[in-house]
Each structure stands twice: as structure tokens, then as C-alpha cells.
Protein backbone atom coordinates (compact mmCIF):
# COMPACT_ATOMS: atom_id res chain seq x y z
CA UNK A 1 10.96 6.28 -26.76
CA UNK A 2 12.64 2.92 -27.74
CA UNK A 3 13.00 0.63 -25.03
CA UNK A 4 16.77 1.43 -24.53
CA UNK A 5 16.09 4.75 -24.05
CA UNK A 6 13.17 3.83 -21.30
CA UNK A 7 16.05 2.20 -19.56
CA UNK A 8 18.24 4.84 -20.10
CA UNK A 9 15.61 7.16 -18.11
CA UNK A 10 14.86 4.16 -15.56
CA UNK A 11 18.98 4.87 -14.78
CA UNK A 12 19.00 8.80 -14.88
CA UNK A 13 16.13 8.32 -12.00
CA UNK A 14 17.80 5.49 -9.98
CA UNK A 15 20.68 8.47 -9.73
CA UNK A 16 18.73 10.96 -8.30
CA UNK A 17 17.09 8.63 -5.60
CA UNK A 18 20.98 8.07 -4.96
CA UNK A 19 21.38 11.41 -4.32
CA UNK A 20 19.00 12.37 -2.27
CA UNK A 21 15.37 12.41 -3.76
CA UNK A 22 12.39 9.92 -2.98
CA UNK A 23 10.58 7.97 -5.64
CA UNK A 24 7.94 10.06 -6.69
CA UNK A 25 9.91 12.84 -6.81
CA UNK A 26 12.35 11.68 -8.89
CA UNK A 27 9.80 10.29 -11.68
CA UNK A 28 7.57 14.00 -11.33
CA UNK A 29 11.00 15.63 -12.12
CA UNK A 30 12.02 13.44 -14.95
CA UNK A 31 8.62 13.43 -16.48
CA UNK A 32 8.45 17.86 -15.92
CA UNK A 33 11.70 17.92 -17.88
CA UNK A 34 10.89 15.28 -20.47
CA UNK A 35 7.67 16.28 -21.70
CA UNK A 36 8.47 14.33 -25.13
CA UNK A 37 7.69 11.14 -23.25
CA UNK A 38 4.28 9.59 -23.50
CA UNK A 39 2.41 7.78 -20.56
CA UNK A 40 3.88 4.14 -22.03
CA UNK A 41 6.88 5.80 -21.63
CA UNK A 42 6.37 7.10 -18.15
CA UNK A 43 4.65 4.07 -17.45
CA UNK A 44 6.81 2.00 -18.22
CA UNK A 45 10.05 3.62 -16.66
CA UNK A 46 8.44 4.09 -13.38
CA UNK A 47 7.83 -0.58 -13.97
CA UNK A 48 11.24 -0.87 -13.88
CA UNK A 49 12.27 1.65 -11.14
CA UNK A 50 9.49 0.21 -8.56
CA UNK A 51 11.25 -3.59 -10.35
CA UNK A 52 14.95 -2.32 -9.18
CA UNK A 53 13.18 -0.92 -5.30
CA UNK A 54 11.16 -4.75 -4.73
CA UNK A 55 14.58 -6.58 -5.86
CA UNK A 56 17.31 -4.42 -5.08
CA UNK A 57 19.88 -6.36 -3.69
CA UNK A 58 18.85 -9.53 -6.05
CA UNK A 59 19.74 -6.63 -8.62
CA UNK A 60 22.54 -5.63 -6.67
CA UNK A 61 24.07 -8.76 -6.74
CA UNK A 62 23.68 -9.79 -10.64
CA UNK A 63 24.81 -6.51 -11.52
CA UNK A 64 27.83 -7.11 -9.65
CA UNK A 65 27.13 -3.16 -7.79
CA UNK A 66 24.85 -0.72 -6.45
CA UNK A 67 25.13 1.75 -8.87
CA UNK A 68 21.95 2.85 -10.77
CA UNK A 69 23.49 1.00 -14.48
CA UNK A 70 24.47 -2.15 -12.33
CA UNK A 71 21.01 -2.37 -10.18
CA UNK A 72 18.96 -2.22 -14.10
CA UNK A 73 21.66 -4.36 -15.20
CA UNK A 74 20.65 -6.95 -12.74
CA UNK A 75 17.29 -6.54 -12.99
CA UNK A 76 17.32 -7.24 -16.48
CA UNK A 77 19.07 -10.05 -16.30
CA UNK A 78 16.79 -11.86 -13.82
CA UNK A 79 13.64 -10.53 -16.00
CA UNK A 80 15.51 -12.42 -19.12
CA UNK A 81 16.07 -9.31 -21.06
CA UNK A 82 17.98 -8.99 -24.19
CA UNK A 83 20.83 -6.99 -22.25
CA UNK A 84 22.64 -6.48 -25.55
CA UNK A 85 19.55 -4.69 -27.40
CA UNK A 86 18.72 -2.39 -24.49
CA UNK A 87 22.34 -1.33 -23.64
CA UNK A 88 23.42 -0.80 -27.69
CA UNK A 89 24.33 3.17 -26.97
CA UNK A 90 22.34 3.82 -30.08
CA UNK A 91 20.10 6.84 -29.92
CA UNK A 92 19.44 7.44 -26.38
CA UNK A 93 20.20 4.01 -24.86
CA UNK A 94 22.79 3.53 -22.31
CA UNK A 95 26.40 2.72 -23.14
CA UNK A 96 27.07 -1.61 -24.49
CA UNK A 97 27.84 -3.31 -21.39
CA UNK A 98 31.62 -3.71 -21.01
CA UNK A 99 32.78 -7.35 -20.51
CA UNK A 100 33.01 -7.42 -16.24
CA UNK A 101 29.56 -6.39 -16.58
CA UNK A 102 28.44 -9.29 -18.65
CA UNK A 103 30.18 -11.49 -15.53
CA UNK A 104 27.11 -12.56 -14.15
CA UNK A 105 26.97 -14.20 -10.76
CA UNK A 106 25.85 -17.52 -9.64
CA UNK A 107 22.87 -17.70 -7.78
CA UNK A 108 22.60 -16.01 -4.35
CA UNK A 109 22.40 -18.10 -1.42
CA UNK A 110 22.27 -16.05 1.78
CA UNK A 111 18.53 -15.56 2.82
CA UNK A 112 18.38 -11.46 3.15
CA UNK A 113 19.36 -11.19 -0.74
CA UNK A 114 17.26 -14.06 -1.82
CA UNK A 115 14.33 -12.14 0.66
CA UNK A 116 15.20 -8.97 -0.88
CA UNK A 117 14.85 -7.75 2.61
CA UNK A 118 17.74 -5.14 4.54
CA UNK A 119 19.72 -8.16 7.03
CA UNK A 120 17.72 -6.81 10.38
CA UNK A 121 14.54 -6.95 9.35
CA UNK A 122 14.60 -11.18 8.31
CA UNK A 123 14.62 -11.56 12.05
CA UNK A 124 11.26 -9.56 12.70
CA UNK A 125 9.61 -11.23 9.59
CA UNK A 126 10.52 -14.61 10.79
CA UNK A 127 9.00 -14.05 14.28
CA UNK A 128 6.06 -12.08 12.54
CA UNK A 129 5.38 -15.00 10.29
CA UNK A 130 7.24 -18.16 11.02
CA UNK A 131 7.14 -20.14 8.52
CA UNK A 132 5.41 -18.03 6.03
CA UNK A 133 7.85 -15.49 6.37
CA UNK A 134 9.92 -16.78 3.16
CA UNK A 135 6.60 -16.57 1.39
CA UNK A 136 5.96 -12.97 2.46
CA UNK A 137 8.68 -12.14 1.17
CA UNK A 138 8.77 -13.06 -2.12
CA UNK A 139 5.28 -11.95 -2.81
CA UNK A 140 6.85 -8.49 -2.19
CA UNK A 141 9.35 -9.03 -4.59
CA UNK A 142 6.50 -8.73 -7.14
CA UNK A 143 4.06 -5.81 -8.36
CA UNK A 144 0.75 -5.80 -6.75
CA UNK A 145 -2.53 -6.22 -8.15
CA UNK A 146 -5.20 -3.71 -8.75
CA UNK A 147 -8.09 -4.14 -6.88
CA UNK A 148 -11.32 -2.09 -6.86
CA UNK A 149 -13.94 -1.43 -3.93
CA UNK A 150 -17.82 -1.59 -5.63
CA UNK A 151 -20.09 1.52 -3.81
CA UNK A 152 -23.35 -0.70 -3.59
CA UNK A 153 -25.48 2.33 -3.21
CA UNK A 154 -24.72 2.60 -6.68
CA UNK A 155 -24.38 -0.18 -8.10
CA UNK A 156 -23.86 -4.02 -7.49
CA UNK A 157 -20.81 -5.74 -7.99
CA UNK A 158 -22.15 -7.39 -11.35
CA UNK A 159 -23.35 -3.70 -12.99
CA UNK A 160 -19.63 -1.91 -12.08
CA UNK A 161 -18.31 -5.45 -13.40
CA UNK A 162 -20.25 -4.65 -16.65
CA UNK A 163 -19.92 -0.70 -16.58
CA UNK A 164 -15.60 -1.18 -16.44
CA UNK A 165 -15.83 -3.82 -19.20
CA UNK A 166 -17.56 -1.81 -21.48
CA UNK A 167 -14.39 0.47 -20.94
CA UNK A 168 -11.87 -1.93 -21.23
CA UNK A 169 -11.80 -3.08 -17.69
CA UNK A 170 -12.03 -6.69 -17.00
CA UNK A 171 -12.52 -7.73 -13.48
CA UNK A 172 -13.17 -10.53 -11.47
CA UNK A 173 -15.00 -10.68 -8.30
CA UNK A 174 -12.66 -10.79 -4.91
CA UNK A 175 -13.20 -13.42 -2.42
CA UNK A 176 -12.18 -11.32 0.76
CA UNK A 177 -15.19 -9.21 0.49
CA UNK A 178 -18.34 -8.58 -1.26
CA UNK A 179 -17.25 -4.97 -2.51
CA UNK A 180 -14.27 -6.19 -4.15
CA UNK A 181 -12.78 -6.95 -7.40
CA UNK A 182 -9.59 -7.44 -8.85
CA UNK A 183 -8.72 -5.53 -11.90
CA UNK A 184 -7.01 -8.31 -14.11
CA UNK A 185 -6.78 -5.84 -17.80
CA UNK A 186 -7.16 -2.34 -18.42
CA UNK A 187 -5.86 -1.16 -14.67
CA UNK A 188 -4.71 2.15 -16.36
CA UNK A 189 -8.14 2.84 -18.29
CA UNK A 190 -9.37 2.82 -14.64
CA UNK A 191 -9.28 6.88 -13.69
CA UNK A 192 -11.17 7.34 -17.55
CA UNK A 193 -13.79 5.12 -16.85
CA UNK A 194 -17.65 6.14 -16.57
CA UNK A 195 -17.86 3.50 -13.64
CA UNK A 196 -15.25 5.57 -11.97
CA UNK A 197 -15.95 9.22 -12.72
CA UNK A 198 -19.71 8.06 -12.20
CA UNK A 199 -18.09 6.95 -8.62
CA UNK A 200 -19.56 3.10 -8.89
CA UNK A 201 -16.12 2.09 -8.07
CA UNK A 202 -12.98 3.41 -6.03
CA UNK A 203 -9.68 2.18 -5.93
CA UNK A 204 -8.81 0.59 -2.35
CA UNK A 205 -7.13 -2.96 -1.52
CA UNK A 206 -9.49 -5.70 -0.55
CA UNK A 207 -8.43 -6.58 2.68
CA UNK A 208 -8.52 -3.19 3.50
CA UNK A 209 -12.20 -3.49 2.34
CA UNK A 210 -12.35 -6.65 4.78
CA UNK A 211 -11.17 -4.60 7.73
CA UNK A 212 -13.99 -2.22 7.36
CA UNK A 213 -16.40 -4.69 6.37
CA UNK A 214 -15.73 -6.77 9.91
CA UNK A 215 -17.03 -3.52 11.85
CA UNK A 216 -20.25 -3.35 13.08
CA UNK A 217 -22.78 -1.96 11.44
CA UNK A 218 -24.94 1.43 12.08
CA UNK A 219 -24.18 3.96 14.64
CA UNK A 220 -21.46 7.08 15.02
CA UNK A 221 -18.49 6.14 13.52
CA UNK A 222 -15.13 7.87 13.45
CA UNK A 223 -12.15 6.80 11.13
CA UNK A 224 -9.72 8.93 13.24
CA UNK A 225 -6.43 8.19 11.53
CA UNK A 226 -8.42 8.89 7.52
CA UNK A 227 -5.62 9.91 5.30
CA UNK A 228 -6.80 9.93 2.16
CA UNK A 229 -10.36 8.74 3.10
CA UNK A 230 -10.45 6.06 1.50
CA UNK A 231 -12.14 3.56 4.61
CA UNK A 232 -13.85 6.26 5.25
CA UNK A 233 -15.67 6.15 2.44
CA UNK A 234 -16.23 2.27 2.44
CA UNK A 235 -17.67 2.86 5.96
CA UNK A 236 -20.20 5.78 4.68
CA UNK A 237 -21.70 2.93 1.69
CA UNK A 238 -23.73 1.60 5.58
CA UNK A 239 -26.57 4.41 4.86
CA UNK A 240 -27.53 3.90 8.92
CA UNK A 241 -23.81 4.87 9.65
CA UNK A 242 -23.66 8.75 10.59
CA UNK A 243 -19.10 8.93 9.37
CA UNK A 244 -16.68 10.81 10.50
CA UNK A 245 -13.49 11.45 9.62
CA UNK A 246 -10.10 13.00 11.40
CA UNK A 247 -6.31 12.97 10.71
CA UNK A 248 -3.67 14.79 12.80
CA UNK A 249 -2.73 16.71 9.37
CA UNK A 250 -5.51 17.80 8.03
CA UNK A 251 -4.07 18.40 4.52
CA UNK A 252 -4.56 14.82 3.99
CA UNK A 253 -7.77 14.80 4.02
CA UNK A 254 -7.91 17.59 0.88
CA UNK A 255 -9.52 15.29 -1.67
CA UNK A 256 -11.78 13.63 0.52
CA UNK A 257 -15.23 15.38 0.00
CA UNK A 258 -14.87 16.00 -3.85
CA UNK A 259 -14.11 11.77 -3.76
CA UNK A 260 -17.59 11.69 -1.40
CA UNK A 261 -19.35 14.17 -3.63
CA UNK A 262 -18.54 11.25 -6.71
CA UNK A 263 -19.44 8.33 -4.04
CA UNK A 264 -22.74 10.42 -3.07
CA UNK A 265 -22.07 10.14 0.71
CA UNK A 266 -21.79 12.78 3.68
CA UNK A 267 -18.89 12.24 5.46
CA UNK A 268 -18.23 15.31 8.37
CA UNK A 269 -14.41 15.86 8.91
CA UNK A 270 -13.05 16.80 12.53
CA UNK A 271 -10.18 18.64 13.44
CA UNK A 272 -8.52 17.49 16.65
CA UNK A 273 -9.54 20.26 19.03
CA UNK A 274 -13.43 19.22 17.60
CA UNK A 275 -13.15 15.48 18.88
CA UNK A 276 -13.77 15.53 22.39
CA UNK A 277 -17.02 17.70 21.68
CA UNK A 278 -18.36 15.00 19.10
CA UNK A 279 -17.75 11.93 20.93
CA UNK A 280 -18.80 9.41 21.98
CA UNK A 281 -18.22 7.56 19.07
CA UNK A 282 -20.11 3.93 18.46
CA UNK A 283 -16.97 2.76 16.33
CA UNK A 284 -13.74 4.09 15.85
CA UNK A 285 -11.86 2.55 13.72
CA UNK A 286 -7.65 3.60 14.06
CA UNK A 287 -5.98 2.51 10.66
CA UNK A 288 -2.80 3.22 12.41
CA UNK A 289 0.45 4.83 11.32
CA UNK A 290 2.92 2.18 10.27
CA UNK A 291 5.67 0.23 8.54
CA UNK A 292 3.38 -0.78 5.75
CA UNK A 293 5.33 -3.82 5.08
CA UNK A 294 2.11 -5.44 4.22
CA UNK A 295 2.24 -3.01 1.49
CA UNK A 296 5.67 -2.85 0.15
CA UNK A 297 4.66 -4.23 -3.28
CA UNK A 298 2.59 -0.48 -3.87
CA UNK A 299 5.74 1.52 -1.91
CA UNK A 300 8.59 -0.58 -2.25
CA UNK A 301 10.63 2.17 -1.67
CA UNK A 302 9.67 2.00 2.21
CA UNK A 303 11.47 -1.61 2.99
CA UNK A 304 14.86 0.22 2.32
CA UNK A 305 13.95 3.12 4.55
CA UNK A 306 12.93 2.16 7.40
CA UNK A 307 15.08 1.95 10.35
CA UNK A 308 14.57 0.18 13.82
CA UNK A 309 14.71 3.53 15.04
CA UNK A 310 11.53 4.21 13.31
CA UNK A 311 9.73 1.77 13.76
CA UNK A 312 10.09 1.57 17.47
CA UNK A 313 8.68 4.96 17.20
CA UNK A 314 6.06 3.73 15.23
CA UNK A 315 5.11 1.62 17.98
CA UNK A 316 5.06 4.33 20.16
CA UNK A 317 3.10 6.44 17.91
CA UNK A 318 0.46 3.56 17.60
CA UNK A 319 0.21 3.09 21.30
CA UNK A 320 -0.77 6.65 21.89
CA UNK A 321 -3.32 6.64 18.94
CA UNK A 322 -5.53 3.34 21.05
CA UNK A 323 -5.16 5.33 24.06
CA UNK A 324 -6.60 8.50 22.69
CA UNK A 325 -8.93 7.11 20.59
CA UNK A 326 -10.45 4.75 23.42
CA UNK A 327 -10.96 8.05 25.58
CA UNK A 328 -13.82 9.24 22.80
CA UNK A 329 -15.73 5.33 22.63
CA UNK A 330 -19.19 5.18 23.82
CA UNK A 331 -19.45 2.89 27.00
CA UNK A 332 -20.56 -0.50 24.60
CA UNK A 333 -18.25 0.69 21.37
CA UNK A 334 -15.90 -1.01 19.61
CA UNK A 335 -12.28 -0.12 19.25
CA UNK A 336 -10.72 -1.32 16.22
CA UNK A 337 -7.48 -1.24 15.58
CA UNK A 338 -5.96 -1.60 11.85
CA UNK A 339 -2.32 -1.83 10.05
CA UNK A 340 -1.14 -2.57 6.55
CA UNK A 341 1.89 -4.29 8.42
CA UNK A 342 2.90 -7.77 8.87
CA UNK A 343 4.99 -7.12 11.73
CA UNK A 344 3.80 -8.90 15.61
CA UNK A 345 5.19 -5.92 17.08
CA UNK A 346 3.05 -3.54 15.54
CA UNK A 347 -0.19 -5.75 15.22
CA UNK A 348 -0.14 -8.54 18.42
CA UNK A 349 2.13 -6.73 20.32
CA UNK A 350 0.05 -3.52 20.34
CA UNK A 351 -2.73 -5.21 21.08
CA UNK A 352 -1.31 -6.96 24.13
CA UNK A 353 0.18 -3.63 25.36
CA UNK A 354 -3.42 -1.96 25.24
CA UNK A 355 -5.01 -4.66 27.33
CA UNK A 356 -2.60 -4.51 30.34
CA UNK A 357 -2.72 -0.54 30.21
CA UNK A 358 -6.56 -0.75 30.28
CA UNK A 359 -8.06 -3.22 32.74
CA UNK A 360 -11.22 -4.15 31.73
CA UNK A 361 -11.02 -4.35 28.41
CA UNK A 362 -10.90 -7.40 25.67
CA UNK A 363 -10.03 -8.24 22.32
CA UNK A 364 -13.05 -9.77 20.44
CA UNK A 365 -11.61 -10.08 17.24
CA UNK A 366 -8.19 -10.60 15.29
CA UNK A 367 -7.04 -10.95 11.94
CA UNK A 368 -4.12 -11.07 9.61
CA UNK A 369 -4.53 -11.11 5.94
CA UNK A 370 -1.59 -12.62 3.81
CA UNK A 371 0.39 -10.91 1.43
CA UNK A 372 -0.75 -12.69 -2.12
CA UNK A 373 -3.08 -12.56 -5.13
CA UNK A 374 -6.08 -11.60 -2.99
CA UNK A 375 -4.76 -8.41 -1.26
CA UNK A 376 -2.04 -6.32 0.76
CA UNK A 377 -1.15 -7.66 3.95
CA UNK A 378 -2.98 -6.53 7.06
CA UNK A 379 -4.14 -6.68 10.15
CA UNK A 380 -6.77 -5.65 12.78
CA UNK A 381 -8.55 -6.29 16.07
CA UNK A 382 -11.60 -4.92 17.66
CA UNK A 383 -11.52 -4.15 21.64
CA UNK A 384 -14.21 -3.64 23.98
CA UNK A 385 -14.94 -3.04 27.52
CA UNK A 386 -15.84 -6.11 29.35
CA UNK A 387 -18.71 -4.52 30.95
């Protein structure tokens, strides 16, 4: 496909998001009708639709409209793109821009656009943050970076370092925790890789690697909201940890043990009704339901969607998960609670809320981790009973 055309595509999928259909679906139908693209091509159309979702109204307002052609229009122009060689209407590219669409803007000035952030949630950021909320922002305006967690049971950092090279991986070694690297060439030879199929590496952000590597060590230890698995599978590289894992949909869980058959760990999965006859638990460790703002690089799509409906019920939701969770603790356990968000009122706020519902109880440790070069944005805390 020429570049035009990828555009072209970029616009036919921007349409159908418009009408109705989320992301991923969108590209998986384009790509099941399109089977003449290759994976540049589908690589690099799904670049610029995840480029439109992280700068959409900065598109929105260069392109002079919302429409799918104005928002890649915009985008374009901020990215310095030769507008008049992707839009020639030659072959499969879209139609020559028309000469109100060449009309471009000044500047914006008004801090939502410049934020790229819907107008109601640049209050919540700015109490969140203060005055690294404009900073936050803006790092979400650009695509993450890979990062890689190193299973040290089979290898060190330095031999998966060397194993990824030797496929075209270059990494570097991650300051927020031992396990981690950043991928900085090759990210898509990743999935290929011996170091990968051999399961020395998996893919996970590292300050989600710092969260689990701040929990204590040894002992029974539940990840009870697991989705995927994935921190349940950094906590089962601890060989004195006995790991458990639980969601409330169970279906998310499905790849789990063929990714811990790679890793070479044991890691038992729990349906609900089987909780209350495994506890106690030593650690349980509730990577909570929630905005993911800290995460809107990877799912850019989900700073558009969410509502303050939602995410009051996400606090809700999160509330209920601590008090659940802190009914299966052992008597000296630790409670840790976890969220790729950046907002107080789903990290401090929850927090606070659990300690004057549960006399007797403290917070021993906090952290946030900053949106940036280094990792996602998250938080966590670990409670305990006082005696």
C-alpha cells in the first residue's frame, strides 16, 4: 500500500468508530476484509488511528472538523506531513484537499485542546496532579514505550538483553525495577523472538513491575483482580511464593496457564465461590478496576469514553473490591491496593475511604509513578492491621 492509501484506510476506520464500533474492532474488520495489506500496512494504519485518539481535538481543531478526513487532516499537519502527496486521489489515496481545508488554524490556546483532554476531566487532573498535570498530559499525547519484564528464574537481565539482540531487539535496562527493560528497536520482532517463545521475557509496563516488586516477599499470595495474569506471573518469579490468581470473569484469565507453562511457574486460579475456602491469604494484591488514565498512551481510546458517570462507579466498584478482599487477609497480611490511574479519587481517595470504614487499620506504603519515558502511570498502597 502507498502511504496515501494507508491514510485512506486510517479514514475508512476513523468512520466506523464514528458509527458505532470500538478501536480494535474497527482495525480486526478492516484488516478481515483487506487481506491484501501487509503488517507495515496494518501497522502502520492502526499508528495513525491510535495518533488521531491521543490528539483528537488538537486534530480536530487543525482540521477545521471532526470528521474522520478532517481529524487525519489535522493530524498530519501537526506531524509535518506532505498533505499534498498523501491526499493526491491517485490510486487509492483520499480525494486533494479542497482549498477551506488547506485553511489551517492558528495555534490553540484554550487548555482542554492544548491537553487533548474532554473539558471535565482538566479539573480532576489538575487536583490529581497540580502542577504536573500539564505534563501528564502531554506525555499522553504521545505513543508509549515498550517495555519488557525479565523472568530471573530464567535468565538475568543481561542474558534476555543478549538473547533479544541477537533477534533484533535492542534494549536497555529500566531504572524502576530490576526485571525491566525498555525495548528501544525491534518492539515488533518481540512475539518471534527465542527470548520470548523461550519465556525469558514477557511484555508488562515497568511500574507495573515496581508495584509487584514493593510486595513482600514469600508466603500465600492472591492477585484477586488478574486479568490477563500478567502480575501474576511477576509475583510467581518469588519461588517461596505459593500464587494465586482470581478475576470476577473468569474468561480473562484464558491465556494465563499456557503464558505460565512458557514462564515455567504454577500459578492455581480461583473462582469466586473457591476464595473463602483458600484464604487466608499472606498478600493480596487488588490491581483494581479503573480509568486507566495512567495508561491512555496504550488505550487512548478510553480518555474519550469515559464519563463521570463511570467513573464514580468505578470508585464504587474499587471500594467494594478492598472490602472483600480484606475479609480473606491473614491476621499480619498485607493489603495492597493498585491502579494504572492518575486520578486522587481513585488512588488517595480510596485509600482514605478504606481506613475510616475499617478501624484499625493503616497505610504503610504509597506510591505514584509518573506518566513518562520510564513507564505508565500508577499507583498503589499497602494496608495493614495495626495489631
Amino acid at each position: 500500500m502507498t502511504p496515501g492509501a494507508r491514510v485512506a484506510a486510517a479514514i475508512e476506520v476513523l468512520q466506523e468508530m464514528a458509527e458505532g464500533l470500538a478501536a480494535e474492532q474497527a482495525l480486526t474488520r478492516w484488516a478481515r476484509r483487506s487481506r491484501f495489506a501487509g503488517s507495515k500496512d496494518r501497522a502502520a494504519i492502526r499508528d495513525h488511528v491510535f495518533d488521531v485518539l491521543r490528539c483528537k481535538r488538537t486534530a480536530a481543531h487543525y482540521g477545521r472538523g471532526d470528521s474522520p478526513r478532517a481529524l487525519m487532516i489535522g493530524l498530519l499537519q501537526t506531524q509535518g506531513a506532505d498533505l499534498a502527496a498523501l491526499f493526491s486521489g491517485e490510486g487509492h489515496a483520499p480525494l486533494p484537499l479542497v482549498p477551506h481545508e488547506l485553511d489551517f488554524p492558528a495555534p490553540p490556546t484554550d487548555e482542554a485542546t492544548v491537553w487533548n483532554m474532554p473539558d471535565w476531566l482538566v479539573p480532576h487532573l489538575k487536583d490529581s496532579l497540580g502542577e504536573g498535570a500539564a505534563q501528564a498530559a502531554i506525555a499522553l499525547q504521545s505513543r508509549a514505550p515498550v517495555f519488557l519484564r525479565v523472568n530471573t528464574p530464567k535468565a538475568t537481565r543481561s542474558e534476555a538483553m543478549e538473547t533479544l539482540s541477537e533477534a533484533g531487539v535492542v534494549t536497555e535496562p529500566n531504572p524502576l525495577c530490576d526485571t525491566a527493560l525498555t525495548v528501544t528497536e525491534g518492539a515488533r520482532k518481540i512475539r518471534n523472538s527465542s527470548g520470548y517463545q523461550d519465556g525469558l521475557v514477557e511484555l508488562q509496563d515497568a511500574a507495573s513491575q515496581a508495584v509487584v516488586a514493593a510486595l513482600p516477599t514469600g508466603g500465600r499470595v492472591l492477585d484477586y483482580c488478574a486479568g490477563g495474569g500478567g502480575k501474576a506471573l511477576a509475583l510467581a518469579m518469588d519461588a517461596e511464593r505459593k500464587v494465586f490468581a482470581h478475576d470476577i470473569d473468569p474468561r480473562r484469565m484464558a491465556d494465563l496457564q499456557p503464558r505460565a507453562k512458557r514462564a515455567d511457574v504454577k500459578i492455581t486460579q480461583l473462582n469466586t465461590g473457591d476464595l473463602e475456602g483458600a484464604a487466608p491469604f499472606d498478600t493480596i494484591l487488588c490491581d483494581a478496576p479503573c480509568s486507566g488514565s495512567g495508561s491512555w498512551r496504550r488505550a487512548a481510546e478510553g480518555k474519550w469514553t469515559l464519563t463521570e458517570a463511570r467513573l464514580a462507579e468505578l470508585t464504587t466498584v474499587q471500594d467494594a473490591i478492598l472490602d472483600q478482599a480484606a475479609a480473606l487477609l491473614a491476621a499480619k497480611g498485607t493489603l495492597a491496593y493498585a491502579t494504572c490511574s492518575v486520578f486522587r479519587c481513585e488512588n488517595e481517595d480510596r485509600v482514605a475511604a478504606f481506613l475510616d470504614r475499617h478501624q484499625g487499620w493503616k497505610c504503610t506504603y504509597q506510591r505514584r509513578f509518573d506518566i513518562g519515558p520510564e513507564g505508565d502511570g500508577f499507583f498503589t498502597a499497602h494496608l495493614k492491621r495495626e495489631s
